[in-house]
Each structure stands twice: as C-alpha cells, then as structure tokens.
PDB file of N, CA and C in Angstrom:
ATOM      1  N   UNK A   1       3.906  17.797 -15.228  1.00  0.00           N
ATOM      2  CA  UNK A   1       3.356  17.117 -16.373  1.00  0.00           C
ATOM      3  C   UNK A   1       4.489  16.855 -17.369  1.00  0.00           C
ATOM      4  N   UNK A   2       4.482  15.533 -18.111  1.00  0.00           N
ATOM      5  CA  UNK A   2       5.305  15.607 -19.632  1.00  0.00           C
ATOM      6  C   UNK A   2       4.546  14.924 -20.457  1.00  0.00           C
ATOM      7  N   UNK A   3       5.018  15.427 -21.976  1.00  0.00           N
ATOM      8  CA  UNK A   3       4.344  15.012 -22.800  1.00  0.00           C
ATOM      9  C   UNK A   3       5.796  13.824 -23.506  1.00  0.00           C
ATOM     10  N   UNK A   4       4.365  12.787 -24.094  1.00  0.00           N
ATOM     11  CA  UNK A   4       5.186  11.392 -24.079  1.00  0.00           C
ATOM     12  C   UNK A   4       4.828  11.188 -25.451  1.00  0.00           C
ATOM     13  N   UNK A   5       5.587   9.994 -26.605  1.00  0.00           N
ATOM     14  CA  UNK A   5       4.776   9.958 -27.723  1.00  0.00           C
ATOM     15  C   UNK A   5       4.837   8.669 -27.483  1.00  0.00           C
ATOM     16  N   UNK A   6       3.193   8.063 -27.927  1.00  0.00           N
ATOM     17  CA  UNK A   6       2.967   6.734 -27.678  1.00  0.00           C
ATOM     18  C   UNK A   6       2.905   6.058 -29.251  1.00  0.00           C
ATOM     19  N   UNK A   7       2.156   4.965 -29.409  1.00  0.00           N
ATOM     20  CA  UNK A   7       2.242   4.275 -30.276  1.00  0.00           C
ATOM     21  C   UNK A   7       0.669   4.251 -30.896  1.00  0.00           C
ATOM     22  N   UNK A   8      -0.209   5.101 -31.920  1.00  0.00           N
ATOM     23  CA  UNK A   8      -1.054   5.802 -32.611  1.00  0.00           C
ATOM     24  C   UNK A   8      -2.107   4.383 -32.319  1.00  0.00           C
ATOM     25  N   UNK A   9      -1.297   3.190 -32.909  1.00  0.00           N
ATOM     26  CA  UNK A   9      -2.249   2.166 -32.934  1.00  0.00           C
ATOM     27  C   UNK A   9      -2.464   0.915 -31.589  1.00  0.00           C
ATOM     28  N   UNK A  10      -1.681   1.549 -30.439  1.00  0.00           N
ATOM     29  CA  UNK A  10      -1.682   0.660 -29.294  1.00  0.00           C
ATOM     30  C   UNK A  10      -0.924  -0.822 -29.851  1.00  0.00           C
ATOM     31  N   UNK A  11      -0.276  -0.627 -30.022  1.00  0.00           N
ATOM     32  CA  UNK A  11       0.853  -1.942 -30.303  1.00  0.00           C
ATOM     33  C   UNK A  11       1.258  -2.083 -29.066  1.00  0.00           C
ATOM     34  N   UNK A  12       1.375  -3.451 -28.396  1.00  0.00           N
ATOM     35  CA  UNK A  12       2.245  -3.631 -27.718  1.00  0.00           C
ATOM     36  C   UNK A  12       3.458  -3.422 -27.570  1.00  0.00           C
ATOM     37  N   UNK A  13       4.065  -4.085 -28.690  1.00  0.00           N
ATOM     38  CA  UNK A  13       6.029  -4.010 -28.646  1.00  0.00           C
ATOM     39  C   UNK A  13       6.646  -2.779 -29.357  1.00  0.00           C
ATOM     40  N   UNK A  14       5.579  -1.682 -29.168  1.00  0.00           N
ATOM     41  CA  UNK A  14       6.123  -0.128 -29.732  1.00  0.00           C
ATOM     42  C   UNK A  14       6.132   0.510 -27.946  1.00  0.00           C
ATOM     43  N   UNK A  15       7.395   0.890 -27.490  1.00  0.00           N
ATOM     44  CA  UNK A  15       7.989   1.572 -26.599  1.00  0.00           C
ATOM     45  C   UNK A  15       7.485   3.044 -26.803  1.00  0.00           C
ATOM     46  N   UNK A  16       7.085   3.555 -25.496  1.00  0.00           N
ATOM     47  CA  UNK A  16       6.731   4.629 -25.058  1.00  0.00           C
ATOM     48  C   UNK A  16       8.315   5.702 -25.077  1.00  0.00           C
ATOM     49  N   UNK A  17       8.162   7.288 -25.350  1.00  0.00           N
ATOM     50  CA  UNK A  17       9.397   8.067 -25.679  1.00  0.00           C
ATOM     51  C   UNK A  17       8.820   9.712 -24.789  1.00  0.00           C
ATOM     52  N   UNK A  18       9.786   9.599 -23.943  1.00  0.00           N
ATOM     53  CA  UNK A  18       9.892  11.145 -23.845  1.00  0.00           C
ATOM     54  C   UNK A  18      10.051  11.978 -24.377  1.00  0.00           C
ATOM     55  N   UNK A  19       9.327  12.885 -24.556  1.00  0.00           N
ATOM     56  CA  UNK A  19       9.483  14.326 -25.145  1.00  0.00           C
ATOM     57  C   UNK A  19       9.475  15.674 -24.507  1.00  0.00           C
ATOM     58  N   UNK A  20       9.187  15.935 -23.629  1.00  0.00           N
ATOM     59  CA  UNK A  20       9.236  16.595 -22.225  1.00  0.00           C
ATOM     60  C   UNK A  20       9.234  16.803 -21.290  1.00  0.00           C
ATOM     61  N   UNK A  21       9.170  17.309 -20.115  1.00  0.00           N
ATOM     62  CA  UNK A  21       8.770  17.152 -18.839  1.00  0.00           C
ATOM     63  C   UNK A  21       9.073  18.405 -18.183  1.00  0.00           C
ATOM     64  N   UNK A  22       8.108  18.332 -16.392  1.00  0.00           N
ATOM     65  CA  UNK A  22       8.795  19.988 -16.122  1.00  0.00           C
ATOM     66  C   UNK A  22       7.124  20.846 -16.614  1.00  0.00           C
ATOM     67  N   UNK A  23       6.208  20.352 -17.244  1.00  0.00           N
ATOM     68  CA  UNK A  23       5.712  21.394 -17.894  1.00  0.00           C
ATOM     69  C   UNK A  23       4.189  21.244 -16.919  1.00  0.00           C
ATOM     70  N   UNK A  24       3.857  23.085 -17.169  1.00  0.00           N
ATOM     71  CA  UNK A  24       2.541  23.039 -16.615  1.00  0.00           C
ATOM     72  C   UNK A  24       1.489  22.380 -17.629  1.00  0.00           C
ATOM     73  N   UNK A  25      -0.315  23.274 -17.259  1.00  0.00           N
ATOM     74  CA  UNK A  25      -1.124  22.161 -17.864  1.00  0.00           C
ATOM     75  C   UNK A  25      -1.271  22.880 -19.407  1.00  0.00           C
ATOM     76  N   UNK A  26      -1.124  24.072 -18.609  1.00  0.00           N
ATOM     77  CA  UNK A  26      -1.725  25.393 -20.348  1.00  0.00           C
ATOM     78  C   UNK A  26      -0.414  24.846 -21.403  1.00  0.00           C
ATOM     79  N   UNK A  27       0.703  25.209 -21.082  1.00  0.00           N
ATOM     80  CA  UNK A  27       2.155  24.561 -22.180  1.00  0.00           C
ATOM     81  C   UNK A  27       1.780  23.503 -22.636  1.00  0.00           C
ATOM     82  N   UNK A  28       1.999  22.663 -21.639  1.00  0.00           N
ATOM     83  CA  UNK A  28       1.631  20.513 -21.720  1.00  0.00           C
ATOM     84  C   UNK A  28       0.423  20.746 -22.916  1.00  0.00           C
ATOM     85  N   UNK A  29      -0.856  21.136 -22.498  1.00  0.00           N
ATOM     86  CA  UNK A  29      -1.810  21.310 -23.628  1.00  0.00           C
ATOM     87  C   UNK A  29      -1.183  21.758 -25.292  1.00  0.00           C
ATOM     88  N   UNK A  30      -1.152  22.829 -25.141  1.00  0.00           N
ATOM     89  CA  UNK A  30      -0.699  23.383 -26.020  1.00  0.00           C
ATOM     90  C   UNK A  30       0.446  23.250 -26.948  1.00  0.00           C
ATOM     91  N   UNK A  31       1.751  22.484 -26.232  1.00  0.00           N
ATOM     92  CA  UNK A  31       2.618  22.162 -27.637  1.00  0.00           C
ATOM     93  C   UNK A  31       1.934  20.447 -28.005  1.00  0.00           C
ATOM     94  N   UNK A  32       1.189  19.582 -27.174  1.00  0.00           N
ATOM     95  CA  UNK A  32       0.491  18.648 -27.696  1.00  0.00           C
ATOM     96  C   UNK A  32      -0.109  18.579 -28.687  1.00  0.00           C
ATOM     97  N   UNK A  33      -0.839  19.705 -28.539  1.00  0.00           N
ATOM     98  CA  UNK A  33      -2.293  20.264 -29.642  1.00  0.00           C
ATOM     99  C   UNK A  33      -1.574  20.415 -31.032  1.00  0.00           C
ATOM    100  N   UNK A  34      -0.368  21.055 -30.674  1.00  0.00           N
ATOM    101  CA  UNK A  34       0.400  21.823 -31.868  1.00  0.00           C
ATOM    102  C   UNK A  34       1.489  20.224 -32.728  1.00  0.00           C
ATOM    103  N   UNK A  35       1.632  19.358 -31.939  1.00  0.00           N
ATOM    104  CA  UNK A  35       2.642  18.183 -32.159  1.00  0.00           C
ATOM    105  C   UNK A  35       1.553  17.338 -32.893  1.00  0.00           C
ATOM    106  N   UNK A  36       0.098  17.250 -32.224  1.00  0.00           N
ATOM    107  CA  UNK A  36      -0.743  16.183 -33.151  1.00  0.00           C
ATOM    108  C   UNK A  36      -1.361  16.924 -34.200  1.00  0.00           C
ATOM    109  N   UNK A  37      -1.235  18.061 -34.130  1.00  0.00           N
ATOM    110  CA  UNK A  37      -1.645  19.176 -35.331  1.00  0.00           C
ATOM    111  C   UNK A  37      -0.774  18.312 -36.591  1.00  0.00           C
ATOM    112  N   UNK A  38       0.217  18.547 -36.617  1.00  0.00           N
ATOM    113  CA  UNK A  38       1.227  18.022 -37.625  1.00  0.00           C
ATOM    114  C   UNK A  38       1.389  16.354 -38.037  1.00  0.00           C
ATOM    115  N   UNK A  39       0.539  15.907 -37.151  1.00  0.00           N
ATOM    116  CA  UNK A  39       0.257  14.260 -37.775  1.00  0.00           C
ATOM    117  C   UNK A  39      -0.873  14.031 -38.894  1.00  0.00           C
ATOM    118  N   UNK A  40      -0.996  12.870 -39.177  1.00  0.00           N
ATOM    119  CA  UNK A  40      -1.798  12.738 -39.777  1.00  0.00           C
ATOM    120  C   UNK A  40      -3.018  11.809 -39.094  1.00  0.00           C
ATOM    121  N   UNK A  41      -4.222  11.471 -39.418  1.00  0.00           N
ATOM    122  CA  UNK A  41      -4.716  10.528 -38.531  1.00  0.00           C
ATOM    123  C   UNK A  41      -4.120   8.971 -38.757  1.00  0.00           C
ATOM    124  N   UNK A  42      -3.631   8.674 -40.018  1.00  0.00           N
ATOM    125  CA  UNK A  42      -2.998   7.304 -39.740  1.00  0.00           C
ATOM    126  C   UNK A  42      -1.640   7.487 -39.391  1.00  0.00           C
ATOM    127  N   UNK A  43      -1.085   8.224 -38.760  1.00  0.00           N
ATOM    128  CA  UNK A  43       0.211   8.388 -38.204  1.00  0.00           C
ATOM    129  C   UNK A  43       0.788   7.359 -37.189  1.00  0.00           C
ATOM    130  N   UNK A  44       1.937   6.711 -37.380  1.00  0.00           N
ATOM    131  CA  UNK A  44       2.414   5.900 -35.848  1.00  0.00           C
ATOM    132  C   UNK A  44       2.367   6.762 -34.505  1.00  0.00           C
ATOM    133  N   UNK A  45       2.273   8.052 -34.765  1.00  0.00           N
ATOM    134  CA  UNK A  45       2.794   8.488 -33.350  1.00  0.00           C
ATOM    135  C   UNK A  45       1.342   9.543 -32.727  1.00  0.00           C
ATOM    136  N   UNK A  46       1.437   9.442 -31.825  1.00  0.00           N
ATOM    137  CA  UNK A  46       0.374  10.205 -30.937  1.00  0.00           C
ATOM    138  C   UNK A  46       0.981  11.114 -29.722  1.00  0.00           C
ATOM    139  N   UNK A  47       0.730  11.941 -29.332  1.00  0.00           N
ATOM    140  CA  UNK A  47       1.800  12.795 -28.140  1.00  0.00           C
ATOM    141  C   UNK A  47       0.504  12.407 -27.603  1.00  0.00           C
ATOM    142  N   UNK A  48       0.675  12.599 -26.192  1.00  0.00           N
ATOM    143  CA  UNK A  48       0.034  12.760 -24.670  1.00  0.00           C
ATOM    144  C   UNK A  48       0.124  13.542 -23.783  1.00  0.00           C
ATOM    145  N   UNK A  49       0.016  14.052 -22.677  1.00  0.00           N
ATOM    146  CA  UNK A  49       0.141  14.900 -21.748  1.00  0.00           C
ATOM    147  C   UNK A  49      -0.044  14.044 -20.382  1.00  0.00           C
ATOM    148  N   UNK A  50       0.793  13.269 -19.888  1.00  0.00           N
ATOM    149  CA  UNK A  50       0.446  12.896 -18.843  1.00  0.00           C
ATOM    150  C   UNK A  50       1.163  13.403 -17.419  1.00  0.00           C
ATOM    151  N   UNK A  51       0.802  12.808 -16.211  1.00  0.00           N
ATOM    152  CA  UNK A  51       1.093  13.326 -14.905  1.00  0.00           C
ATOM    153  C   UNK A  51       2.690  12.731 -14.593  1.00  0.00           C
ATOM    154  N   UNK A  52       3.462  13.553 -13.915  1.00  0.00           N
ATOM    155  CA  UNK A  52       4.792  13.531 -13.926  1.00  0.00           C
ATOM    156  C   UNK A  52       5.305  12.240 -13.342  1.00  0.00           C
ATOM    157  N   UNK A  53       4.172  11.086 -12.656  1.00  0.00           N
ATOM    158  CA  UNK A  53       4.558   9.349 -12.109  1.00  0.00           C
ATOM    159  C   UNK A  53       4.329   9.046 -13.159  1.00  0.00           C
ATOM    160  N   UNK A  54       3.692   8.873 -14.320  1.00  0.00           N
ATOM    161  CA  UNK A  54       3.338   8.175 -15.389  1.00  0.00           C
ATOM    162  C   UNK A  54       5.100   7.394 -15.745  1.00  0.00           C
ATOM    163  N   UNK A  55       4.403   6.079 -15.647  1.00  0.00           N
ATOM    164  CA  UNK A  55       5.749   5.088 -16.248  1.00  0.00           C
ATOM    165  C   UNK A  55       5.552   5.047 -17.486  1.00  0.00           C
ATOM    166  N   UNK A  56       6.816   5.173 -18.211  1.00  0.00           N
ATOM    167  CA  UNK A  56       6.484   5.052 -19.730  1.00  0.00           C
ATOM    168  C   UNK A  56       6.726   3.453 -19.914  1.00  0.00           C
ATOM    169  N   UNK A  57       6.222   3.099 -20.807  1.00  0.00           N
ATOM    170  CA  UNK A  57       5.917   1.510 -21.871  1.00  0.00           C
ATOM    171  C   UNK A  57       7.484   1.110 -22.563  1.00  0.00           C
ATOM    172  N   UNK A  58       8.081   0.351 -22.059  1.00  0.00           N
ATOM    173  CA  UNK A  58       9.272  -0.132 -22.534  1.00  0.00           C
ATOM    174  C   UNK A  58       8.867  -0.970 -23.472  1.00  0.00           C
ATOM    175  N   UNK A  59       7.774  -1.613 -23.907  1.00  0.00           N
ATOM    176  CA  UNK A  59       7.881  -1.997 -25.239  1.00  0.00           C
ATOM    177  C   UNK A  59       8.118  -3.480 -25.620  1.00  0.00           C
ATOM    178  N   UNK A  60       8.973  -3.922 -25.777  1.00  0.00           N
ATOM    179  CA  UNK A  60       9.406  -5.471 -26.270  1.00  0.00           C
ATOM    180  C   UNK A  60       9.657  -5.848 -24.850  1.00  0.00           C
ATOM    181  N   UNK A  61      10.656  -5.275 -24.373  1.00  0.00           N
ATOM    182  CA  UNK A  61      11.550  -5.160 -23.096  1.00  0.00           C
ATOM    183  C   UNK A  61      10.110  -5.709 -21.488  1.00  0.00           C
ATOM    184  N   UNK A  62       8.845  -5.246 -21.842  1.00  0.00           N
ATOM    185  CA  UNK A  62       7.954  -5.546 -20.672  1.00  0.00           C
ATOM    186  C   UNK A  62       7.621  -6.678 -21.218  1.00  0.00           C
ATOM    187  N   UNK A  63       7.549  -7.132 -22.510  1.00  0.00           N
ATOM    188  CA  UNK A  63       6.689  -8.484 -22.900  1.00  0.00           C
ATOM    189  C   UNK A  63       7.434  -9.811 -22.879  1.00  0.00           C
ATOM    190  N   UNK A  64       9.288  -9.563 -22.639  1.00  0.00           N
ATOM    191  CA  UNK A  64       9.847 -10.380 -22.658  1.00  0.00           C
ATOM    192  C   UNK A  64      10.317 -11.010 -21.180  1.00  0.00           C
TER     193      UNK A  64
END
C-alpha cells in the first residue's frame, strides 16, 4: 500500500504526490487518519491509501 496526496477538490491539472509506500493496511490507515486529522475541510490536499499499482495523476502533463 502507499499513501498519495491528491487534489481535495478533484481538479484536473493538480498532479497526484507520493508520500509513502511499502506500508501495510493498519500503518497506511493510520498515519492517513492522522495526515487528514491536520487539514482542514477546505484544504487543497487530501491523503489516500491506495494499492501499491495505483498510477498516480500527472496532472497538466496527462491533459496535454
């Protein structure tokens, strides 16, 4: 599993970012929980927990 930070409001031309990887589901959960703990709800950023094929969102770069 890694956790990824996406773009809060689904924008297209906001690029997907690694933030971990390597991790089981209890960790993956848990520093997520603890990363969107510290946002706000109108925040740009959102963490995720997804499965270790997950392609991340290049952003401008896929739309061009």
């Amino acid at each position: 599993m890694k956790i990824i930070k996406v773009d809060n409001y689904a924008r297209e031309h906001i690029a997907d970012h690694l933030i971990a990887e390597n991790l089981n589901d209890y960790w993956g959960n848990y520093i997520v929980e603890l990363l969107n703990s510290r946002q706000h709800e109108d925040s740009d950023n959102y963490f995720r927990l997804v499965e270790d094929n997950h392609v991340l969102w290049r952003g401008m770069e896929e739309l061009i």
